[in-house]
N, C-alpha and C. Protein backbone atom coordinates (compact mmCIF):
# COMPACT_ATOMS: atom_id res chain seq x y z
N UNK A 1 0.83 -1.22 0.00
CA UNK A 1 0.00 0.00 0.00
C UNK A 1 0.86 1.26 0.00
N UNK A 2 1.82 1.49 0.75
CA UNK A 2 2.99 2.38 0.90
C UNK A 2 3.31 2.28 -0.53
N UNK A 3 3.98 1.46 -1.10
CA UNK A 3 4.60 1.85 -2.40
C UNK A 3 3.51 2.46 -3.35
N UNK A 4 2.03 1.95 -3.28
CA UNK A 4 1.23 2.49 -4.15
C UNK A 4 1.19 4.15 -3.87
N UNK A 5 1.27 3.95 -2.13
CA UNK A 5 1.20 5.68 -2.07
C UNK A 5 2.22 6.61 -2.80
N UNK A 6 3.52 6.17 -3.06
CA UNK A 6 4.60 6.49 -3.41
C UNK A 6 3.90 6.66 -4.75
N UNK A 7 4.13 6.10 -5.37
CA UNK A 7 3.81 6.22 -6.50
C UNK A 7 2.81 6.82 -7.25
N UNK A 8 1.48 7.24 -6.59
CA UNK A 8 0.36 8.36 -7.16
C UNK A 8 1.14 9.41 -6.35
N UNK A 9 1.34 9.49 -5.09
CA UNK A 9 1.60 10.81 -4.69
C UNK A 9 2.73 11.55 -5.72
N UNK A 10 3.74 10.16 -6.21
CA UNK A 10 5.44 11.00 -6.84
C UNK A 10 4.62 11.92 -8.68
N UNK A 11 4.23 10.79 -9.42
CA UNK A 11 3.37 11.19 -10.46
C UNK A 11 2.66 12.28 -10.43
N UNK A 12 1.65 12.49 -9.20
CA UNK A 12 1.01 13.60 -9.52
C UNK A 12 1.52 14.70 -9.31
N UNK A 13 2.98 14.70 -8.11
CA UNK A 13 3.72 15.77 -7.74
C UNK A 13 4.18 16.25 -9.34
N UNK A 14 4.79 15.21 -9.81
CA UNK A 14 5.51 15.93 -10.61
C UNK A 14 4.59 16.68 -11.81
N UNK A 15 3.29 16.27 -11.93
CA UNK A 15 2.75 16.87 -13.26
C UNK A 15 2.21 18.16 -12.96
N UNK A 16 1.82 17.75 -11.46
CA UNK A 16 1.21 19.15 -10.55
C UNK A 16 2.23 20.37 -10.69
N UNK A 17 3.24 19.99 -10.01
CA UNK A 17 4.69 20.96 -9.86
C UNK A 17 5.43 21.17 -11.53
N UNK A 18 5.30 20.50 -12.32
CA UNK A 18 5.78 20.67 -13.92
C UNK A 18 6.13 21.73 -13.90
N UNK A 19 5.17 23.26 -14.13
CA UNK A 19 5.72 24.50 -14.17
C UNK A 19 6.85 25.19 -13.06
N UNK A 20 6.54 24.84 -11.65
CA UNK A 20 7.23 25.25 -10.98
C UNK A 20 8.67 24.50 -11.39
N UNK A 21 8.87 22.83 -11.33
CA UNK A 21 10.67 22.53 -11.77
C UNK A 21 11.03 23.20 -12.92
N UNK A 22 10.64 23.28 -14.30
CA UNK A 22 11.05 24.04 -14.99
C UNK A 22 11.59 25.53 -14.72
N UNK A 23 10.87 26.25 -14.22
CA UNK A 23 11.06 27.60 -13.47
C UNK A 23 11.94 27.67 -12.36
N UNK A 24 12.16 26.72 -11.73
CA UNK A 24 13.33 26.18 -10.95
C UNK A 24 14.69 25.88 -12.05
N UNK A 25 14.59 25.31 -12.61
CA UNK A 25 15.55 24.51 -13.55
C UNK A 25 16.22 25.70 -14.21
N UNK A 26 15.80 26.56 -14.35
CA UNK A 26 15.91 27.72 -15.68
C UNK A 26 16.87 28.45 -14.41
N UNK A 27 16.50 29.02 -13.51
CA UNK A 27 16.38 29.77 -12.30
C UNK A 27 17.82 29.63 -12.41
N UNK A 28 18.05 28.23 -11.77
CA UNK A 28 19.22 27.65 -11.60
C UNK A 28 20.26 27.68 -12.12
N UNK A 29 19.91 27.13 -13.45
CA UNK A 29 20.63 27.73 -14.86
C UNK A 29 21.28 29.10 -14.59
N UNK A 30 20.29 29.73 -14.79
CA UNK A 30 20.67 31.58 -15.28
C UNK A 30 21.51 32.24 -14.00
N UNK A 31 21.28 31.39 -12.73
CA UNK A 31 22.21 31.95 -10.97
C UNK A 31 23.63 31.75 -11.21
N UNK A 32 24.15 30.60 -12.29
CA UNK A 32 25.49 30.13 -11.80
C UNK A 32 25.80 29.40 -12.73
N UNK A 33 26.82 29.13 -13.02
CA UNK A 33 27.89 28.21 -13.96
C UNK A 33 27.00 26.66 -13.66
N UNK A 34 27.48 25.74 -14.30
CA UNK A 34 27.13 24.38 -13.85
C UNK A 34 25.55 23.89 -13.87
N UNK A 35 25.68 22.56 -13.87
CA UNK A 35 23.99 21.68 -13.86
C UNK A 35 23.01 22.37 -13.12
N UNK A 36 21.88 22.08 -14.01
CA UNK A 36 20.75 22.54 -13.00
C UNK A 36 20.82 21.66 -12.07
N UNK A 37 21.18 20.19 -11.93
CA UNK A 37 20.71 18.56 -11.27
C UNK A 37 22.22 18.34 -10.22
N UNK A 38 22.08 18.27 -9.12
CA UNK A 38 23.12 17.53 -8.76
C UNK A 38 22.79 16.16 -7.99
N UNK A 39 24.12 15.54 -8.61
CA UNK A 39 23.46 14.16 -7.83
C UNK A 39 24.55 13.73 -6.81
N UNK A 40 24.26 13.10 -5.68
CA UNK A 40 25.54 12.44 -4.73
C UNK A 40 24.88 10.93 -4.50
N UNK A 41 26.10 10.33 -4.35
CA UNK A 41 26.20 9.13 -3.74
C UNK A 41 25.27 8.89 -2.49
N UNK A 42 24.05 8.14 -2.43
CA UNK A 42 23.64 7.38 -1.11
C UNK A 42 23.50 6.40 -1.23
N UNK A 43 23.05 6.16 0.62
CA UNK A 43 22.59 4.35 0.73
C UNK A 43 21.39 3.99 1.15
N UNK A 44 20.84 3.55 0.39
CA UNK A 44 19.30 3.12 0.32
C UNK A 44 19.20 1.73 1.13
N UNK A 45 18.10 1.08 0.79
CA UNK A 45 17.38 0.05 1.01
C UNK A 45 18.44 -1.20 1.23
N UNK A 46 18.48 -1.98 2.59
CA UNK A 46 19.77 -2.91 2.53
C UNK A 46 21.19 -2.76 2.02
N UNK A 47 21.49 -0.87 2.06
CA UNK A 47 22.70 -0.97 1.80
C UNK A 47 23.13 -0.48 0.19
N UNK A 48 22.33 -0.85 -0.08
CA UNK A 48 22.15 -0.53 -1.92
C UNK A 48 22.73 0.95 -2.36
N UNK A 49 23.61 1.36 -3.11
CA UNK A 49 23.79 2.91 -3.30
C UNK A 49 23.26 2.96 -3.98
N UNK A 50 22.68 4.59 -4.71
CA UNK A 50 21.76 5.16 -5.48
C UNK A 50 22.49 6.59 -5.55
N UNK A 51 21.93 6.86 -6.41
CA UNK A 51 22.59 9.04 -6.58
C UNK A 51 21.09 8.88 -6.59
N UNK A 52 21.23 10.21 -5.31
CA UNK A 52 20.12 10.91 -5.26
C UNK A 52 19.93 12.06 -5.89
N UNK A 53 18.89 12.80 -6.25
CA UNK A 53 19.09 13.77 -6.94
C UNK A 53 18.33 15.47 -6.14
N UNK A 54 18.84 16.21 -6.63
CA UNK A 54 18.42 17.75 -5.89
C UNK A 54 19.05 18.67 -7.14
N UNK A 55 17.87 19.76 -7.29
CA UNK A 55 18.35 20.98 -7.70
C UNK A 55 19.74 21.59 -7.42
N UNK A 56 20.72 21.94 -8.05
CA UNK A 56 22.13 22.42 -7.51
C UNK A 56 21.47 23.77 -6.89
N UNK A 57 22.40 23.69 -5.29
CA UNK A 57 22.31 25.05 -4.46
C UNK A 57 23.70 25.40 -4.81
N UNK A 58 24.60 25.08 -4.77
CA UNK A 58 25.92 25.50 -4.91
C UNK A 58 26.91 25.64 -5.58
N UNK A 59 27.69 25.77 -5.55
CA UNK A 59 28.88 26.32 -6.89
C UNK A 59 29.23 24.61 -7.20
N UNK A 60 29.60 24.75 -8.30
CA UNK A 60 30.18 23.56 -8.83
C UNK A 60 31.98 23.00 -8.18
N UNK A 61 31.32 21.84 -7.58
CA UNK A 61 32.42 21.33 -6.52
C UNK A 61 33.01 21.73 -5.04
N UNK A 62 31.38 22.20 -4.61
CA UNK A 62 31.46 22.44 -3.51
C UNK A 62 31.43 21.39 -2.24
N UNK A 63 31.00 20.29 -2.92
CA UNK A 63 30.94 18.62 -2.11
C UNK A 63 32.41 18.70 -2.00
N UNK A 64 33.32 18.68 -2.82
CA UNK A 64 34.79 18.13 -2.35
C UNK A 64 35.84 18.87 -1.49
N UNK A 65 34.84 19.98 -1.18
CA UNK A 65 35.42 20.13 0.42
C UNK A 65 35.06 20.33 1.35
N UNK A 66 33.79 19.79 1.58
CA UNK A 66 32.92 19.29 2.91
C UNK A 66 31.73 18.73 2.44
N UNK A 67 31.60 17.78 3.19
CA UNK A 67 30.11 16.98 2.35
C UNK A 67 28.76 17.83 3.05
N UNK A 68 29.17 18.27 4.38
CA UNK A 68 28.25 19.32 5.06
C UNK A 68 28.15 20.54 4.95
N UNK A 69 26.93 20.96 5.05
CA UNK A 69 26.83 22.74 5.02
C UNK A 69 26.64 23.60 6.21
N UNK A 70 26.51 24.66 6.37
CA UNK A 70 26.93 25.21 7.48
C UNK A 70 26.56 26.85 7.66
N UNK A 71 24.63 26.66 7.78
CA UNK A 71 24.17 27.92 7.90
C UNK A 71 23.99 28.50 6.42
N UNK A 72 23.20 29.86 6.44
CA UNK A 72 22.78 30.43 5.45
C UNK A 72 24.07 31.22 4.95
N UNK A 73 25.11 30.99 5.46
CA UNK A 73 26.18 32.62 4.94
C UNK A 73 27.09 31.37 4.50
N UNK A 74 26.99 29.92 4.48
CA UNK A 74 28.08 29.34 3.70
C UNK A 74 28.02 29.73 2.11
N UNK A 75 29.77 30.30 1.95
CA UNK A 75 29.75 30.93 1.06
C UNK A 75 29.73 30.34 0.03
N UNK A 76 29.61 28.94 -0.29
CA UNK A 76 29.20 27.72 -1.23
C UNK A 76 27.98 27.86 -1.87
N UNK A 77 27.26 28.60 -1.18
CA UNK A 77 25.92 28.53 -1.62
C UNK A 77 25.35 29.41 -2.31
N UNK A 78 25.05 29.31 -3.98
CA UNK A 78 24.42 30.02 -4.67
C UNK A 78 23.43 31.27 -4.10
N UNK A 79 22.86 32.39 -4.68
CA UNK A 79 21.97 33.58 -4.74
C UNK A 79 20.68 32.73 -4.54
N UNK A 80 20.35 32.15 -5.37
CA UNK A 80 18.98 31.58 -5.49
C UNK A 80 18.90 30.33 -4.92
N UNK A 81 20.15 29.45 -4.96
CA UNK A 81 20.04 28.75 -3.73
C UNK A 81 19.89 28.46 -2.24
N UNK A 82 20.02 29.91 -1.79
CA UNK A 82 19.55 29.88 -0.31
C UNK A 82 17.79 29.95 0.14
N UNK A 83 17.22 30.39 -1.51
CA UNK A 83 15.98 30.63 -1.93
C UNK A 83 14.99 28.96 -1.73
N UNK A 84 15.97 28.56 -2.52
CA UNK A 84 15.43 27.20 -2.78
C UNK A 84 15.90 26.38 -1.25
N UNK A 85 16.60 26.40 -0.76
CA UNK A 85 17.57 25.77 0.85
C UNK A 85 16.28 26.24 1.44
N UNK A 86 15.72 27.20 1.70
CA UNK A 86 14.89 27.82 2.72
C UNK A 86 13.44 27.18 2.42
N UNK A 87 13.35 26.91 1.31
CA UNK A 87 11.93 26.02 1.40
C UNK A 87 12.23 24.63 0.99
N UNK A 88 13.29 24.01 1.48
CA UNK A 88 13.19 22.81 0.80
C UNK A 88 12.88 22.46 -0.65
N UNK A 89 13.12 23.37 -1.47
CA UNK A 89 12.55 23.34 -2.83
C UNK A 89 13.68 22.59 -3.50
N UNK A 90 15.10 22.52 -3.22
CA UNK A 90 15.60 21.59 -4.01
C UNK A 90 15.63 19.84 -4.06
N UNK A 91 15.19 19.68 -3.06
CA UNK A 91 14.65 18.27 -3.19
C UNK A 91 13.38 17.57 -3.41
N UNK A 92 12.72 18.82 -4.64
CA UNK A 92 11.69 18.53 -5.26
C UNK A 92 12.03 17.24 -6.12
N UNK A 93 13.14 17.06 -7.26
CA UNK A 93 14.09 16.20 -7.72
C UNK A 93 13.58 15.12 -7.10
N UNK A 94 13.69 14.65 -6.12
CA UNK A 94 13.44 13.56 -5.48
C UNK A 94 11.96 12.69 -5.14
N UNK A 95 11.44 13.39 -6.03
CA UNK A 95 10.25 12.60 -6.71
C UNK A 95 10.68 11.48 -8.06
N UNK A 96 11.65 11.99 -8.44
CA UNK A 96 11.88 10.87 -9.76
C UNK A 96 12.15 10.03 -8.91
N UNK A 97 13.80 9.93 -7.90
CA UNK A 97 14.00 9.29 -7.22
C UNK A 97 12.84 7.70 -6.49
N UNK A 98 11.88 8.76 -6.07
CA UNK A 98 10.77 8.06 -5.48
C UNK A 98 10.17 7.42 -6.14
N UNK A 99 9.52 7.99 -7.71
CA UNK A 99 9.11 7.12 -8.69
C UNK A 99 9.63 5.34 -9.47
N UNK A 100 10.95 6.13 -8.97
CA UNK A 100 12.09 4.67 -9.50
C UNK A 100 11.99 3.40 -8.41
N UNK A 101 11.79 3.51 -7.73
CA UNK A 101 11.80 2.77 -6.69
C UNK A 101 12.94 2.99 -5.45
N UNK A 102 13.46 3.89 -5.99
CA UNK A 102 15.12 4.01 -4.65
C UNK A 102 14.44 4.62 -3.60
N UNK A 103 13.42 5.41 -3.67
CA UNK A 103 13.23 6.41 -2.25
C UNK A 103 11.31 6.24 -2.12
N UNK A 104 11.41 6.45 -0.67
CA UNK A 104 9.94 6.62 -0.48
C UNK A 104 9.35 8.03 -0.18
N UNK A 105 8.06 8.26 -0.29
CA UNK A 105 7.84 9.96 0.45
C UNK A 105 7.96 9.90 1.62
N UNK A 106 7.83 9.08 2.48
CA UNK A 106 8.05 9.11 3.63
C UNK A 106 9.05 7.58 4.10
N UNK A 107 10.18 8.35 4.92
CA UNK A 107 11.12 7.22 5.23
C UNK A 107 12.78 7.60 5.63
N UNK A 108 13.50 7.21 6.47
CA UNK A 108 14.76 7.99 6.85
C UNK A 108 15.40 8.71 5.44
N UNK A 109 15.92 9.86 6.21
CA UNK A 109 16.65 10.32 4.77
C UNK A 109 18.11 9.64 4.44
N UNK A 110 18.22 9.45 3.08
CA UNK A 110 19.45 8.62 2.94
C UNK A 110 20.50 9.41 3.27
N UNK A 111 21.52 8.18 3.62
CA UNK A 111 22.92 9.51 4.26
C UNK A 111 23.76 8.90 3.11
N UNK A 112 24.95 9.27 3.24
CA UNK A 112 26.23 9.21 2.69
C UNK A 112 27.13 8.29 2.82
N UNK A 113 27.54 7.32 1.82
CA UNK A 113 28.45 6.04 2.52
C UNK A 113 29.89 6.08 3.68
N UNK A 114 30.12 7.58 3.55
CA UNK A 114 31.08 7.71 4.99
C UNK A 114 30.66 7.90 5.64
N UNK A 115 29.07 8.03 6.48
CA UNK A 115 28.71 8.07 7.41
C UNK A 115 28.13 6.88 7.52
N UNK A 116 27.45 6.61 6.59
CA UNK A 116 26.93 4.90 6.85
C UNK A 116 27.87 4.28 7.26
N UNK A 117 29.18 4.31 6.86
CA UNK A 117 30.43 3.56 7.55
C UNK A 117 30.27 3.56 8.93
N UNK A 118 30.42 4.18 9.57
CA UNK A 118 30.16 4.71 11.10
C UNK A 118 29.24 3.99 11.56
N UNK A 119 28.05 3.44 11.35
CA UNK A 119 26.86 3.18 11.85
C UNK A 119 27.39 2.01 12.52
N UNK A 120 26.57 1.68 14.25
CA UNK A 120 26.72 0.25 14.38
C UNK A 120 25.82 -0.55 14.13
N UNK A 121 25.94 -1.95 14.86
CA UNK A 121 25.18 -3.02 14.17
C UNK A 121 23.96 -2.37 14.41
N UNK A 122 23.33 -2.16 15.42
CA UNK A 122 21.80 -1.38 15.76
C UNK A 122 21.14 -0.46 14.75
N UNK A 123 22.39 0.66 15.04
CA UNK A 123 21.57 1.25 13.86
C UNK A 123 21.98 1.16 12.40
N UNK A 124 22.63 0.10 11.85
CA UNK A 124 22.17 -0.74 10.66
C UNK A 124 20.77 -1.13 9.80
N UNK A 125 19.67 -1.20 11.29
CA UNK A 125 18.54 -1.81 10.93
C UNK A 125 17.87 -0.72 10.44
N UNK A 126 18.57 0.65 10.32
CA UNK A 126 17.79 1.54 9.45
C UNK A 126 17.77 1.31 7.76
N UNK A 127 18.64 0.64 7.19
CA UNK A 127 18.94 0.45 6.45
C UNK A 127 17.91 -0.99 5.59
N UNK A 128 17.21 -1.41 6.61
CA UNK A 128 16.20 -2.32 6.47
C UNK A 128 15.02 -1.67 5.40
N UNK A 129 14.76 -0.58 5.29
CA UNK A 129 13.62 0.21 4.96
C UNK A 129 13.97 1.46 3.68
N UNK A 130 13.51 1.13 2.88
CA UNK A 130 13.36 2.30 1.47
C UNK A 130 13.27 3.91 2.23
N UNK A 131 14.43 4.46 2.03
CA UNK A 131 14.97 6.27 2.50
C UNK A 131 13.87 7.09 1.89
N UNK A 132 13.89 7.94 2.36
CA UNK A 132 12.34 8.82 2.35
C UNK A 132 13.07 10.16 1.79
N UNK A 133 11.64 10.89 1.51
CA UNK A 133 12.02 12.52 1.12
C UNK A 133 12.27 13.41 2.69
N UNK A 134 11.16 13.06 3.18
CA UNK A 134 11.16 13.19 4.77
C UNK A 134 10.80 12.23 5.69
N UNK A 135 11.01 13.00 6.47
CA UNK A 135 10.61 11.74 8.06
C UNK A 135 10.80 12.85 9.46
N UNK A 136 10.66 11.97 10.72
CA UNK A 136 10.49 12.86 11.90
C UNK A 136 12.06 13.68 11.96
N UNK A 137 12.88 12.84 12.19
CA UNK A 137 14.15 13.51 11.83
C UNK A 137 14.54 15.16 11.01
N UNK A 138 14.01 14.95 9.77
CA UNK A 138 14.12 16.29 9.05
C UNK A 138 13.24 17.25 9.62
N UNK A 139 12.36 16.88 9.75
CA UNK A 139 11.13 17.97 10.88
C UNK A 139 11.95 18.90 12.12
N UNK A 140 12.81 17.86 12.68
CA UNK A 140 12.90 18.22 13.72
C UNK A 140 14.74 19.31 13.45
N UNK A 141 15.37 18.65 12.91
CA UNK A 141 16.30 19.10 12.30
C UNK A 141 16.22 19.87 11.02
N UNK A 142 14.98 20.48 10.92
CA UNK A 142 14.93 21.28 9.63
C UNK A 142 16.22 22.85 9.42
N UNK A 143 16.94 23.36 10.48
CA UNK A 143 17.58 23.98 10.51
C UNK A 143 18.76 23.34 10.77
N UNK A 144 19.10 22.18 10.38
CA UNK A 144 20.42 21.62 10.71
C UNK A 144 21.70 22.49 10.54
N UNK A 145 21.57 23.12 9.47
CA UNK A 145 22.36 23.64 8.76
C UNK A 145 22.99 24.86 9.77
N UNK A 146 21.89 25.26 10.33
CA UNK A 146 22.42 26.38 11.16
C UNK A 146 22.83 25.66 12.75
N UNK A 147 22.71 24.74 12.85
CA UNK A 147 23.13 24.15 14.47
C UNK A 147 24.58 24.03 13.74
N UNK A 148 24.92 23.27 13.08
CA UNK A 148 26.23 22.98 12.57
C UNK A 148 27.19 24.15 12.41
N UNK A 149 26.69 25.64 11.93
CA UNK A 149 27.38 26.73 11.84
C UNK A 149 27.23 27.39 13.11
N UNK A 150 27.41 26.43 14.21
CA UNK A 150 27.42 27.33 15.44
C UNK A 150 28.40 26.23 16.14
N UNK A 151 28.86 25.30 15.58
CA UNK A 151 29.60 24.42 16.21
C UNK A 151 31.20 24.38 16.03
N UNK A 152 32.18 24.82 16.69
CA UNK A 152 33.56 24.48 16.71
C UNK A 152 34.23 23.54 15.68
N UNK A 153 33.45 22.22 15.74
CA UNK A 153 34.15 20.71 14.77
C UNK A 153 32.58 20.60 14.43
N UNK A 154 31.69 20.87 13.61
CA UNK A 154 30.62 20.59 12.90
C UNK A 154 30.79 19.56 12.85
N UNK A 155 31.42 18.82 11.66
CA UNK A 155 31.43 17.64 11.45
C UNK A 155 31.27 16.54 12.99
N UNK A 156 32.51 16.15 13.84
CA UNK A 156 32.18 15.76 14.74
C UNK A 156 31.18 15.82 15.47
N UNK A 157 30.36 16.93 15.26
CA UNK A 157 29.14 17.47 16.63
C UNK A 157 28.15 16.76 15.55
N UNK A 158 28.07 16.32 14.17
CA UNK A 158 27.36 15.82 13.53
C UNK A 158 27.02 14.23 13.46
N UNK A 159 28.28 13.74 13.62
CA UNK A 159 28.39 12.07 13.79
C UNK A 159 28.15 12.02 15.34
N UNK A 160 28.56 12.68 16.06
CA UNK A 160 28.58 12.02 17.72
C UNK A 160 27.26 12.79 18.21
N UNK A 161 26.29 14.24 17.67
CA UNK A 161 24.95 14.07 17.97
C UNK A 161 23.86 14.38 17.08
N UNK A 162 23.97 14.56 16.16
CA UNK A 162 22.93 14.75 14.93
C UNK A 162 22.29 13.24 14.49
N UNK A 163 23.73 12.90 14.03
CA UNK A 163 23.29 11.47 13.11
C UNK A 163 22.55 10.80 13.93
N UNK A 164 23.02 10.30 15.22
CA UNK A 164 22.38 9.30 16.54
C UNK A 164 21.10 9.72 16.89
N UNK A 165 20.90 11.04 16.70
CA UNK A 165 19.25 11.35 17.02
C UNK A 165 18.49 11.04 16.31
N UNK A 166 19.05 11.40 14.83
CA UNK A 166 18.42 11.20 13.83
C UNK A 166 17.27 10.20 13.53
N UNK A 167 18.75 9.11 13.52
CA UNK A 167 18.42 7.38 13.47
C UNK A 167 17.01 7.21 14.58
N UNK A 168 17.57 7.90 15.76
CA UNK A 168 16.30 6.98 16.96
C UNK A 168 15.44 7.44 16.26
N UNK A 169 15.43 9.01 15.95
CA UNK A 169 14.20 9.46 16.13
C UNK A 169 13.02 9.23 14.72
N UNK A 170 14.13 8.27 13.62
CA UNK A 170 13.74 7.59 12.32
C UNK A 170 12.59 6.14 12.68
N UNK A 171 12.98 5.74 13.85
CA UNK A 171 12.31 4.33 14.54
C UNK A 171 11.53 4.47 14.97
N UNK A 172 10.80 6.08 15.10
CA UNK A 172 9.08 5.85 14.93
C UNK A 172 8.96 5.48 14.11
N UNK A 173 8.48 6.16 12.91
CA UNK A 173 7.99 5.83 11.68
C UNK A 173 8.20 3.99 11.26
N UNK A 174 9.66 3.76 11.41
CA UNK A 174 9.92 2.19 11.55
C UNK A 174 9.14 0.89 11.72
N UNK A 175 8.81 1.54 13.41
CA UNK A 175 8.68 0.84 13.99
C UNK A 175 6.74 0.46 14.55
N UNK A 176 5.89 1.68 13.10
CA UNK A 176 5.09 2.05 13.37
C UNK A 176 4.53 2.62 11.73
N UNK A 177 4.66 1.90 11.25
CA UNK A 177 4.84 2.32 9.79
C UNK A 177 3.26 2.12 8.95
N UNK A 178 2.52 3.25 9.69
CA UNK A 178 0.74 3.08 9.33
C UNK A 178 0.91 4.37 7.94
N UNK A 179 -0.14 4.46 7.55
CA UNK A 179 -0.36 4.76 6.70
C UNK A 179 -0.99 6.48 7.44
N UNK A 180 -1.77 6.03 8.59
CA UNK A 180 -1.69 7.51 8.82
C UNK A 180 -0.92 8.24 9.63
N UNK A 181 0.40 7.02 9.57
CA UNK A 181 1.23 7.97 10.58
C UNK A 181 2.05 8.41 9.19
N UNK A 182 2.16 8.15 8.20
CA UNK A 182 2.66 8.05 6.64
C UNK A 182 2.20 9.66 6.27
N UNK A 183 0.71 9.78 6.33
CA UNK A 183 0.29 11.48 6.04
C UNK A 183 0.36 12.59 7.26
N UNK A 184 0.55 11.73 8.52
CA UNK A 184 1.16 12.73 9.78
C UNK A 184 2.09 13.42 9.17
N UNK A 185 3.28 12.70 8.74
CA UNK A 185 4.47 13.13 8.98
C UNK A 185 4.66 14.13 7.92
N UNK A 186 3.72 13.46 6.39
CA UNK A 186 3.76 14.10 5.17
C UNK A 186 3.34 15.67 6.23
N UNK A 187 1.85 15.78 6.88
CA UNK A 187 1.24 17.32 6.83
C UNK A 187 2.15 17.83 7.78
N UNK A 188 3.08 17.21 8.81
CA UNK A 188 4.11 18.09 9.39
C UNK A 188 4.75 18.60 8.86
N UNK A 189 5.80 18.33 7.71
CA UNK A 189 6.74 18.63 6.73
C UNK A 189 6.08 20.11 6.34
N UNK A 190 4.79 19.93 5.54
CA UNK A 190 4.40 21.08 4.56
C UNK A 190 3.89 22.16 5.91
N UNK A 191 4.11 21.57 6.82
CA UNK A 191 3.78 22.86 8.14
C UNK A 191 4.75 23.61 8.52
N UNK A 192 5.94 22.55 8.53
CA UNK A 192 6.73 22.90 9.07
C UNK A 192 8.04 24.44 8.20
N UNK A 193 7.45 23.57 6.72
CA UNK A 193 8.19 24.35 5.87
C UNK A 193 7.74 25.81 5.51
N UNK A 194 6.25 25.37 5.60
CA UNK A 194 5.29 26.62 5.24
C UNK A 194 5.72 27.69 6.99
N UNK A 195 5.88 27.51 7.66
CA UNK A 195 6.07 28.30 8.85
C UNK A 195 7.44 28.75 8.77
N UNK A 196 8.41 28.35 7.63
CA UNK A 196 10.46 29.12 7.59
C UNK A 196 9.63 30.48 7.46
């Protein structure tokens, strides 16, 4: 039933939203050198990698010198990309994703295989379950970006308390995986975003 949801909800997003990605896409284009599309390396479902995909916020090759970002004044980050960062609008993209089968609308967000490295056996079992657009995690960490630009070693303050919350706080949904806890989480998201 979940995957069916996936799948009318990803379709109609995208025919619904059509004008807006284009207008995004162009946007993007005309802000900065480089792809409208960027894609990175994740780990999906049992481990599986996938490139996920997102609207480019940032200058071209700004991943290869920190995989993390760090507040609204990181200077990585495109004019119109802080536009799109602020409503979550670049991981509109991630409806194809969802359509393909790699991602669900609702479900942990996929991380990065050097942090998946890190994980122990426990929280492995996140990895049991198809990665989401959102989940309780991003809700709650919707300003990640700015906890991290207030931190000394970001990175570290990210693996030793971001990621670990993350995960638990991914094992509702897990561990409880209804259909209306499926549109909870969906109408938190569009609350949460609609209230930046």
């Amino acid at each position: 039933m979940k995957r069916l949801l996936d799948l009318v909800i990803s379709i109609l997003g995208i025919i619904v939203l059509s004008p807006l990605l284009i207008y995004i896409a162009i946007r993007v284009k005309l802000d900065s050198k480089g792809n409208v599309f960027y894609k990175q390396k994740r780990v999906g479902v049992n481990g599986t990698e996938f490139y996920l995909y997102k609207f480019r916020t940032m200058c071209i090759g700004a991943d290869k010198k920190d995989l993390l970002t760090y507040g609204c004044t990181d200077t990585r980050i495109t004019k119109f990309g802080r536009w799109l960062r602020k409503y979550k609008l670049d991981e509109l993209p991630q409806l194809f994703n969802v359509l393909s089968g790699e991602m669900s609308i609702v479900g942990p967000r996929p991380e990065v295989p050097k942090y998946v490295s890190l994980y122990s056996k426990e929280q492995k079992e996140i990895l049991k379950v198809r990665p989401g657009i959102t989940d309780i995690a991003s809700i709650k960490f919707i300003s990640e970006n700015d906890i991290l630009a207030g931190q000394q070693e970001p990175e570290q303050y990210y693996i030793n308390h971001i990621m670990p919350e993350k995960i638990r706080l991914n094992t509702v949904f897990i561990t409880d995986p209804t259909i209306g806890n499926y549109f909870r989480i969906i109408a938190l998201t569009i609350k949460k975003i609609a209230a930046q």
